[in-house]
C-alpha atoms as a PDB file:
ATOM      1  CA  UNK A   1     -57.718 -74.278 -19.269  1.00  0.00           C
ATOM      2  CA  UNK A   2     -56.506 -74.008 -15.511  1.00  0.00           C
ATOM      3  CA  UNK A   3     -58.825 -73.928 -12.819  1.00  0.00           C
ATOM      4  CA  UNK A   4     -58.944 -70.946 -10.879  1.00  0.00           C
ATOM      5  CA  UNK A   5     -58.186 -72.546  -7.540  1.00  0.00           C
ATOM      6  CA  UNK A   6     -55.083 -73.982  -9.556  1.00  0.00           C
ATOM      7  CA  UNK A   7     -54.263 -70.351 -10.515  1.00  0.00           C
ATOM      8  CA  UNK A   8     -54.741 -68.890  -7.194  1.00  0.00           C
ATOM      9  CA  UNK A   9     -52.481 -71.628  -5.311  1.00  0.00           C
ATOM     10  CA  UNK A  10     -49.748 -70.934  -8.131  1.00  0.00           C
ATOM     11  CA  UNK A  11     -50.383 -66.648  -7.863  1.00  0.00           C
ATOM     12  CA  UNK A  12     -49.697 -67.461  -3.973  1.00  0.00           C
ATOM     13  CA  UNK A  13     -46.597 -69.968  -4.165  1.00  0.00           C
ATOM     14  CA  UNK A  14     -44.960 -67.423  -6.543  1.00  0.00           C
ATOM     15  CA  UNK A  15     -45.919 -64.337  -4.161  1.00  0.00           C
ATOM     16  CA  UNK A  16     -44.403 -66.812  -1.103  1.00  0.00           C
ATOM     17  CA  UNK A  17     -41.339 -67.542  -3.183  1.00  0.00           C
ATOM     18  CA  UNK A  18     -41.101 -63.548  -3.717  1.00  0.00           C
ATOM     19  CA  UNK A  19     -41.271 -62.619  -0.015  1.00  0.00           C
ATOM     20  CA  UNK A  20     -39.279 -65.911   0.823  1.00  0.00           C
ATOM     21  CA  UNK A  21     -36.285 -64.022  -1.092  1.00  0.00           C
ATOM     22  CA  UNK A  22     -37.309 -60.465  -0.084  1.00  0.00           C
ATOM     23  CA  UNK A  23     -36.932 -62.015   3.909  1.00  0.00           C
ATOM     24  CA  UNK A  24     -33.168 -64.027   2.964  1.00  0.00           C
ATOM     25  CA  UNK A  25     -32.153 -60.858   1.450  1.00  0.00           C
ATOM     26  CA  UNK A  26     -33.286 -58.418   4.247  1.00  0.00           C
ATOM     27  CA  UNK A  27     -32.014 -60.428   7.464  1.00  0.00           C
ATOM     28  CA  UNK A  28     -28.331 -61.125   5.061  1.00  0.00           C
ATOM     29  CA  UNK A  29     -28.206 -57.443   5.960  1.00  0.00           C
ATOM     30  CA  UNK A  30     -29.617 -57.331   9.392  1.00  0.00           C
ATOM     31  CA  UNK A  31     -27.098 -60.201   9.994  1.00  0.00           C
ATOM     32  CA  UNK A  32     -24.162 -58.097   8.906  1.00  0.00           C
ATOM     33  CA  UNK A  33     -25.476 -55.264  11.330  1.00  0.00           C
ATOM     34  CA  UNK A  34     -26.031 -57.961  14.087  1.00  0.00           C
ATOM     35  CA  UNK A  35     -21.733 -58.832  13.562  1.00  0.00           C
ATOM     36  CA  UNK A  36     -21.051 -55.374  13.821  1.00  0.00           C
ATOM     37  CA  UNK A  37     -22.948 -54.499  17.035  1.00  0.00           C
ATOM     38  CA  UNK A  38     -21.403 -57.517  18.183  1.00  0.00           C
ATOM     39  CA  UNK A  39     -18.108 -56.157  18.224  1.00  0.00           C
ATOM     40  CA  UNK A  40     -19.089 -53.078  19.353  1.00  0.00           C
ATOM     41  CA  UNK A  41     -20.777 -54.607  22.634  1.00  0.00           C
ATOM     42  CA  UNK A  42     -17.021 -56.883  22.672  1.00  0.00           C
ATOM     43  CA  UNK A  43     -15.599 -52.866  22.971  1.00  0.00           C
ATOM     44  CA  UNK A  44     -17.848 -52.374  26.338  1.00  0.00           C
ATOM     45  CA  UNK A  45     -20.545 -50.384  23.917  1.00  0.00           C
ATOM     46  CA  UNK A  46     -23.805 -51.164  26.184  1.00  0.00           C
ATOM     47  CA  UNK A  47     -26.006 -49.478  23.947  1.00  0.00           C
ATOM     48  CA  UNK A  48     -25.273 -51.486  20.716  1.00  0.00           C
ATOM     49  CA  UNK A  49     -27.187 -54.331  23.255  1.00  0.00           C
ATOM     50  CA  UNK A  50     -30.464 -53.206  22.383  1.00  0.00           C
ATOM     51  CA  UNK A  51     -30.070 -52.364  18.943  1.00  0.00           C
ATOM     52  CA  UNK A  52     -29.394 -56.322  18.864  1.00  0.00           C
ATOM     53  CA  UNK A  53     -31.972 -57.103  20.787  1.00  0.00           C
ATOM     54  CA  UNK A  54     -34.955 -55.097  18.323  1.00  0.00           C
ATOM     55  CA  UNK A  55     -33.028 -56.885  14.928  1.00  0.00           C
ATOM     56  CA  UNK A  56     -32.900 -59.656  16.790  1.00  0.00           C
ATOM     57  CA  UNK A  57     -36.793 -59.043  17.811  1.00  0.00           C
ATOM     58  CA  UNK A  58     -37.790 -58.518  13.777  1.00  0.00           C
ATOM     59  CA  UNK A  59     -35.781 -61.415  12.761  1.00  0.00           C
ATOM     60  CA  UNK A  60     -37.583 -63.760  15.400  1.00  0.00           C
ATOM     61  CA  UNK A  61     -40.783 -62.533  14.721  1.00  0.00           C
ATOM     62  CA  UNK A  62     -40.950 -62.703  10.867  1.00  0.00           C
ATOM     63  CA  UNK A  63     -39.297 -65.681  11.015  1.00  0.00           C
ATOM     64  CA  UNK A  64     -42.078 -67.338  12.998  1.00  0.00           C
ATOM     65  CA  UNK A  65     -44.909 -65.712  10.525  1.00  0.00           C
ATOM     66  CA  UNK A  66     -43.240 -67.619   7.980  1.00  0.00           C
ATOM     67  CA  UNK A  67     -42.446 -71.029   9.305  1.00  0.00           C
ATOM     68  CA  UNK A  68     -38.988 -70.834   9.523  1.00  0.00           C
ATOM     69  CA  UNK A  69     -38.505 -71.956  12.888  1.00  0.00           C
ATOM     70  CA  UNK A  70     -34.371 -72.367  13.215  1.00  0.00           C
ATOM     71  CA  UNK A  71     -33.890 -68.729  12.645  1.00  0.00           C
ATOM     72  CA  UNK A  72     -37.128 -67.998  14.686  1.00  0.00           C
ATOM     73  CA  UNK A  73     -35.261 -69.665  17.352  1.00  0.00           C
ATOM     74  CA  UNK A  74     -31.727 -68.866  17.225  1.00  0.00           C
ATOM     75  CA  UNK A  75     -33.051 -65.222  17.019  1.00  0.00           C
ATOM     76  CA  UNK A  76     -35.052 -65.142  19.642  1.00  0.00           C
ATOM     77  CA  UNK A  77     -32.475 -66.872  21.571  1.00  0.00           C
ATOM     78  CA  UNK A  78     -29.871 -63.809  20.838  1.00  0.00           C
ATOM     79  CA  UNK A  79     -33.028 -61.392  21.929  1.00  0.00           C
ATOM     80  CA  UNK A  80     -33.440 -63.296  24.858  1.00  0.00           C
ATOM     81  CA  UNK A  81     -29.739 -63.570  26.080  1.00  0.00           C
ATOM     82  CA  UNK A  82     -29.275 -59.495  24.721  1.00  0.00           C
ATOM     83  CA  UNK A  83     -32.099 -58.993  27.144  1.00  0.00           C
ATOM     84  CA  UNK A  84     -30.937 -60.863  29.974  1.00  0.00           C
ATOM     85  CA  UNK A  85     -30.412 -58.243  33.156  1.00  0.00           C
ATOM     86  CA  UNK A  86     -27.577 -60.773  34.482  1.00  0.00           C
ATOM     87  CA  UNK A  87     -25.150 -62.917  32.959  1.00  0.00           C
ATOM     88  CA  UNK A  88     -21.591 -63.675  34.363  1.00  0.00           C
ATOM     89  CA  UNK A  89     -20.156 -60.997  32.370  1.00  0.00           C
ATOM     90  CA  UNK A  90     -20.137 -59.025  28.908  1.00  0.00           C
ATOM     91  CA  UNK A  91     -17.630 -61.299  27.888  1.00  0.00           C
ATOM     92  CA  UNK A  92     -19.633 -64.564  28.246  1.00  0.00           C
ATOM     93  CA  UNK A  93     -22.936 -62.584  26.865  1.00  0.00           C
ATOM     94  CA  UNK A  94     -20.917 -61.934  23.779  1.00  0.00           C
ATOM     95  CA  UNK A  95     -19.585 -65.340  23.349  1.00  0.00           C
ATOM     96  CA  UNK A  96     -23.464 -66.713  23.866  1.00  0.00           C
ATOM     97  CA  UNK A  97     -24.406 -64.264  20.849  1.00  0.00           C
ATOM     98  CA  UNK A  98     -21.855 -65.102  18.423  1.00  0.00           C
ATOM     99  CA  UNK A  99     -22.356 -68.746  18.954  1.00  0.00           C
ATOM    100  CA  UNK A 100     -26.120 -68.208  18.324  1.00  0.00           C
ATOM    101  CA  UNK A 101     -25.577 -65.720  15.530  1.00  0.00           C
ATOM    102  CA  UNK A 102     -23.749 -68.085  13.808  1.00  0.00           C
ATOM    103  CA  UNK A 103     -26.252 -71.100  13.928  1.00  0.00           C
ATOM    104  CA  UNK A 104     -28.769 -68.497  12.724  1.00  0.00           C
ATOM    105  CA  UNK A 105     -26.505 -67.556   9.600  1.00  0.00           C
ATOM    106  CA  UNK A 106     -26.423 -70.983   8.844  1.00  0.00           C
ATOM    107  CA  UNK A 107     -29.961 -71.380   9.426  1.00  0.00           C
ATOM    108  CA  UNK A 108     -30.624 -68.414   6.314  1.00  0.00           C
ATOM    109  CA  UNK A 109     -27.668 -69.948   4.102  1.00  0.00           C
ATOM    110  CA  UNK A 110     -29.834 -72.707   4.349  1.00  0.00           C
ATOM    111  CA  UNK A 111     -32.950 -70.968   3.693  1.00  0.00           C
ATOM    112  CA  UNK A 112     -31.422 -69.385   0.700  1.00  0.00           C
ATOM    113  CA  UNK A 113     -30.166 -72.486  -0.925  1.00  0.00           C
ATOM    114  CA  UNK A 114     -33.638 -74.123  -0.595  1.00  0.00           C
END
């Protein structure tokens, strides 16, 4: 017979691997959404900016309640540079967040394969 504590600390890895999954599945999308605003900010579209920045916001923060601190990071560096009241131009804010959007989808790929 299994001992409770055993139980419980199997009820919550299964529940962590379930939310783990719910998370990858969830920011795949936001990600997808993030690539599209993206362009649309590359089109001079100043309010797509902060509907980055608030995925970007969700990403960083639920990232960091679980642990996963690359795409905690990478994410909250695309909210941060989203946010930023001066930069040299659009241009280089763009090229900032696609560089950091793509270290973050290669953060989740490897969050998914794991």
């Amino acid at each position: 017979m299994n001992d409770p504590t055993q139980d419980q600390q199997a009820a919550i890895r299964q529940r962590m691997a379930q939310l783990r999954a719910q998370f990858v599945k969830r920011t795949q999308g936001e990600l997808a959404s993030m690539s599209g605003l993206l362009e649309r900010v590359r089109q001079g579209d100043a309010a797509a900016l902060r509907d980055m920045e608030l995925l970007a916001h969700k990403i960083n923060g639920t990232g960091a309640t679980f642990g996963f601190v690359g795409i905690s990071t990478h994410a909250g560096e695309i909210e941060r540079m989203v946010a930023a009241e001066k930069c040299a131009s659009d241009a280089e804010r763009a090229d900032y967040v696609a560089a950091s959007l793509q270290r973050l989808q290669g953060e989740l790929k490897l969050l998914a394969e794991d």
